[in-house]
Protein backbone atom coordinates (compact mmCIF):
# COMPACT_ATOMS: atom_id res chain seq x y z
CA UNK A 1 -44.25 31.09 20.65
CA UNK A 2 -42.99 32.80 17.36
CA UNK A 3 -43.26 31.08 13.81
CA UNK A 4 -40.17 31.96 12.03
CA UNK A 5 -41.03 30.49 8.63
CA UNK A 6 -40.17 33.16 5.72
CA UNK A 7 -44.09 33.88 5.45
CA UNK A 8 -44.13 35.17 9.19
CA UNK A 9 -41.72 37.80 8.94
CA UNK A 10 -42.85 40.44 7.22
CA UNK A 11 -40.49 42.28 4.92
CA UNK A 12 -37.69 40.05 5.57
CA UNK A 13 -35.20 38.95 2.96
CA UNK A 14 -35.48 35.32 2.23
CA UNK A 15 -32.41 34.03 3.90
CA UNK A 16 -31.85 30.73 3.50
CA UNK A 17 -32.74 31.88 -0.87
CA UNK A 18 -29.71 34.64 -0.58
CA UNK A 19 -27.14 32.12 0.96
CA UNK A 20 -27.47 28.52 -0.74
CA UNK A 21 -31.09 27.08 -1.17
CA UNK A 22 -30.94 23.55 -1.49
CA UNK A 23 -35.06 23.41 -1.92
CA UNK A 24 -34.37 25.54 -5.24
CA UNK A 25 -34.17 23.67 -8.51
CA UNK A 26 -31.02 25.46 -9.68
CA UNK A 27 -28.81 23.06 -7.01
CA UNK A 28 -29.18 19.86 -9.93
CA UNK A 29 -27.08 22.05 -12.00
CA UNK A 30 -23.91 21.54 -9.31
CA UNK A 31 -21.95 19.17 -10.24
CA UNK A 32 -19.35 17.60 -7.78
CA UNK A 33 -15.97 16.89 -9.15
CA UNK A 34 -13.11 14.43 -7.97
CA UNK A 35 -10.32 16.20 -6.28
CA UNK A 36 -7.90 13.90 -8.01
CA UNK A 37 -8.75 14.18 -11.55
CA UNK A 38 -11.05 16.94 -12.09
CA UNK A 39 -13.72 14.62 -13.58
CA UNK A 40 -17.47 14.88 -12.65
CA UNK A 41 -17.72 12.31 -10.04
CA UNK A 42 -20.86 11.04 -11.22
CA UNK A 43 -18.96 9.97 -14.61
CA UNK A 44 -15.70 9.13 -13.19
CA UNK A 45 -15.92 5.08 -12.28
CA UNK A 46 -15.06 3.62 -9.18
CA UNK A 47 -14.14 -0.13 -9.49
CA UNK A 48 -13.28 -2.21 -6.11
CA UNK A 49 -9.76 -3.59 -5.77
CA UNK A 50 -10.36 -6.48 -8.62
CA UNK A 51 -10.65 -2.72 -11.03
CA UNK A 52 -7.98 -0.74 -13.22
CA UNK A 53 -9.39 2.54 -11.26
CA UNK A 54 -7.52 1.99 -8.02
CA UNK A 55 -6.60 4.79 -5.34
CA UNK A 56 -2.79 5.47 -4.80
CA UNK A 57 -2.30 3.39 -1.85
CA UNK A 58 -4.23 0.54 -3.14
CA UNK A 59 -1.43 0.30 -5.95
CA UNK A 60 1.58 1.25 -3.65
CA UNK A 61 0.07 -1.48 -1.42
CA UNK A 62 -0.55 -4.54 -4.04
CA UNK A 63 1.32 -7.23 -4.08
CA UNK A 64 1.27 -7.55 -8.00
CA UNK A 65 1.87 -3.81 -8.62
CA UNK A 66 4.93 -3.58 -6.31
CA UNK A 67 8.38 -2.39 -7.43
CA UNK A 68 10.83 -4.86 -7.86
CA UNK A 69 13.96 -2.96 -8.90
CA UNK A 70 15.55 -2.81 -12.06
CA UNK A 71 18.49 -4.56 -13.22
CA UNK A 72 21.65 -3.33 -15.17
CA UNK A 73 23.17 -5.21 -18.14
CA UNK A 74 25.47 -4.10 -20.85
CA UNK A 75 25.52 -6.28 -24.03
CA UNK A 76 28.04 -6.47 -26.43
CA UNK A 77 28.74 -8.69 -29.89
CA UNK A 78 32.28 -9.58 -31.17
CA UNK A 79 31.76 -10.52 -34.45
CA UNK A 80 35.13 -11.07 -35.67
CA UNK A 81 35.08 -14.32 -33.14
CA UNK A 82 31.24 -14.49 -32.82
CA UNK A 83 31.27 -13.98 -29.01
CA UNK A 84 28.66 -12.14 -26.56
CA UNK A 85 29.44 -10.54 -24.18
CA UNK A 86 26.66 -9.93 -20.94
CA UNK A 87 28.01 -7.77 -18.41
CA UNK A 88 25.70 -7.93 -15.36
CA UNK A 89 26.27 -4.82 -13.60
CA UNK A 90 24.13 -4.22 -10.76
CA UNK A 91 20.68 -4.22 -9.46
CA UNK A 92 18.84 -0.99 -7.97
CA UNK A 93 15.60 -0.47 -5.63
CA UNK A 94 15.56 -4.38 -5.04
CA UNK A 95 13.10 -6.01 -3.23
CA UNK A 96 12.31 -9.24 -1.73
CA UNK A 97 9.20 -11.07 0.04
CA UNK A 98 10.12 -11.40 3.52
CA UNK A 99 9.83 -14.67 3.65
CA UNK A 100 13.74 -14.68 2.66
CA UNK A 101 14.91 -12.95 5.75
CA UNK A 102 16.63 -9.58 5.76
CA UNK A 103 19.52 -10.23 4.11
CA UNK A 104 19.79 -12.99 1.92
CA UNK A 105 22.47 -14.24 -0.18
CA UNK A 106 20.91 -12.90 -3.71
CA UNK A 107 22.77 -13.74 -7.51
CA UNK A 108 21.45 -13.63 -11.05
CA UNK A 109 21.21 -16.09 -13.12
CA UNK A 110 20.89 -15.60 -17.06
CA UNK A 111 19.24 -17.85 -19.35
CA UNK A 112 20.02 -17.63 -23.17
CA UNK A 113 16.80 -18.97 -24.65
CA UNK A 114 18.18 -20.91 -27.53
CA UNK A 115 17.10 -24.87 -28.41
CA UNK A 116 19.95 -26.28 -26.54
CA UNK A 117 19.46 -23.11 -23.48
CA UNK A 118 22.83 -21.36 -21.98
CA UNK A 119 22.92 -20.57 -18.52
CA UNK A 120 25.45 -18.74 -16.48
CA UNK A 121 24.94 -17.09 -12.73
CA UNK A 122 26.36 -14.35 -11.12
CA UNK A 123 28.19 -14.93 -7.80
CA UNK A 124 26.08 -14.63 -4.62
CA UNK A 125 26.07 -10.98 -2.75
CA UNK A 126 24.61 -9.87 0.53
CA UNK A 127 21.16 -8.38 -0.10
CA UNK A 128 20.86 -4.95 -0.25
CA UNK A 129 18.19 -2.55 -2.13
CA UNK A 130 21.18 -1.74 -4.64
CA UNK A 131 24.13 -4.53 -5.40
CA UNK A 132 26.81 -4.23 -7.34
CA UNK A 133 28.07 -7.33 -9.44
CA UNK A 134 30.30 -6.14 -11.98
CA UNK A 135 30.73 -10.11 -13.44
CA UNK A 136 31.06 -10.29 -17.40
CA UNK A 137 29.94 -13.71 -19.02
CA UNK A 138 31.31 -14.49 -22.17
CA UNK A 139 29.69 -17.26 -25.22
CA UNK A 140 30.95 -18.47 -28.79
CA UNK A 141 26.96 -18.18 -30.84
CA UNK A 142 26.71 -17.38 -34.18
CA UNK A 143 25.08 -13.90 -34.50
CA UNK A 144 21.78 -15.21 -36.29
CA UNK A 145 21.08 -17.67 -33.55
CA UNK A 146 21.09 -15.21 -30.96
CA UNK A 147 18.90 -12.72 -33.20
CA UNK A 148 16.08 -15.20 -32.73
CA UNK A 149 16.55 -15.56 -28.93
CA UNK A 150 15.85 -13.60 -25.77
CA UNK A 151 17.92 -13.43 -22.91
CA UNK A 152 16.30 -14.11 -19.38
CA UNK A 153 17.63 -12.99 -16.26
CA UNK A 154 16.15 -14.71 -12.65
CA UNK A 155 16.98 -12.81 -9.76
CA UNK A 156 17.81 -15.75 -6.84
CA UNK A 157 17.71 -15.97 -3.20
CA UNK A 158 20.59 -18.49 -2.47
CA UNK A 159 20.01 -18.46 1.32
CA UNK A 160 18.25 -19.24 3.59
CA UNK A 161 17.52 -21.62 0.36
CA UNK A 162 17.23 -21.05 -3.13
CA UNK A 163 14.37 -18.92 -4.45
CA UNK A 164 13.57 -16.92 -7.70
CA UNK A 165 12.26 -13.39 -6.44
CA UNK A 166 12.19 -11.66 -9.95
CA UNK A 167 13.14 -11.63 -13.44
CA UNK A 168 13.29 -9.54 -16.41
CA UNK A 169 14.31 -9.92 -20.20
CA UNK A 170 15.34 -8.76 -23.33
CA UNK A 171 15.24 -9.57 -27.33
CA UNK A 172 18.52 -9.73 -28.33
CA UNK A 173 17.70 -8.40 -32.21
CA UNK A 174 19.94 -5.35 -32.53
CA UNK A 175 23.45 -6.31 -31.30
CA UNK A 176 26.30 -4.96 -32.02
CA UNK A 177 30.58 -4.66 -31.45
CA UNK A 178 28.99 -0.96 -29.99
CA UNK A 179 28.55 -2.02 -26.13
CA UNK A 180 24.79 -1.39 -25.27
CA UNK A 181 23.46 -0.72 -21.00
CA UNK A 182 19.99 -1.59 -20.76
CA UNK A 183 17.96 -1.29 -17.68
CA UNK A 184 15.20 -3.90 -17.02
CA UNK A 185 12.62 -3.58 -15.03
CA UNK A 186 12.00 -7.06 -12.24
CA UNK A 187 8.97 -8.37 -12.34
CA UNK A 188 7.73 -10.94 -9.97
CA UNK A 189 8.69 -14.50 -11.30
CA UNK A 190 5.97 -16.48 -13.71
CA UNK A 191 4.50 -19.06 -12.01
């Protein structure tokens, strides 16, 4: 039987010294880094799926992180006959739980937030990740009422029954006779 530790070969180069010793004190100085953001794992925090520090597919994946589309308005303010105008033009990337089937009947309905609230809906469209409705809603409100207000938009399923699937908003502070497109993000409906 042969003993090949180090100290029975004679003259022989310390192999397992000249490749990568990991009995050697110098391996504490290796640190191991994330191959996502170049941060010393042992710093870098890992939280479970509760955290902020999730992995990609945990956020493409979560129900409360999920994109909901984003909605087109234009806005525009007649002063000489104090009238708004709210152009709802379409809605992109949409999304819906499928709970509503795979094409429901989907319309928007807008809520100006005043005391006495103003609300006008879109007609109904087939649902599709990107519908056009083109519909312009016009209202006689004094200018300084509406700078005070926001204007709320509720994206609907109207079949197989009537849902609320998103909604996004917007201050209406700076309007003007100059019309003004705005995209809006959807988020999922408050509870």
């Amino acid at each position: 039987v042969s003993d090949l530790r180090p100290s029975a070969l004679p003259g022989s180069l310390d192999v397992s010294r000249s490749m990568f010793d990991l009995r050697s004190p110098p391996h504490r100085a290796i640190k191991r880094y994330d191959s996502v953001s170049s941060v010393p794992s042992s710093t870098s925090s890992r939280k479970d799926s509760q955290g902020s520090n999730r992995s990609l597919d945990t956020i493409t994946l979560s129900g409360d992180e999920r994109d909901f589309g984003r909605l087109n308005v234009k806005l525009c303010y007649i002063s000489s006959v104090e009238q708004i105008w709210i152009t709802v033009l379409h809605c992109k990337d949409l999304s819906w739980p499928s709970t509503c089937g795979e094409n429901p009947r989907i319309c928007v309905k807008g809520i100006l937030t005043l005391p006495k609230p103003v609300h006008f809906k879109s007609s109904a469209k087939e649902g599709s990740n990107d519908i056009e409705f083109m519909e312009t809603f016009v209202f006689a409100i004094k200018l300084q009422s509406l700078q005070a207000v926001r204007l709320v938009f509720k994206i609907q399923t109207q079949t197989p029954r009537k849902k609320t699937i998103g909604e996004c908003s917007l201050v209406l502070q700076e309007l003007s006779s100059q019309e003004s497109s705005h995209w809006l993000d959807i988020s999922p409906p408050s509870k």
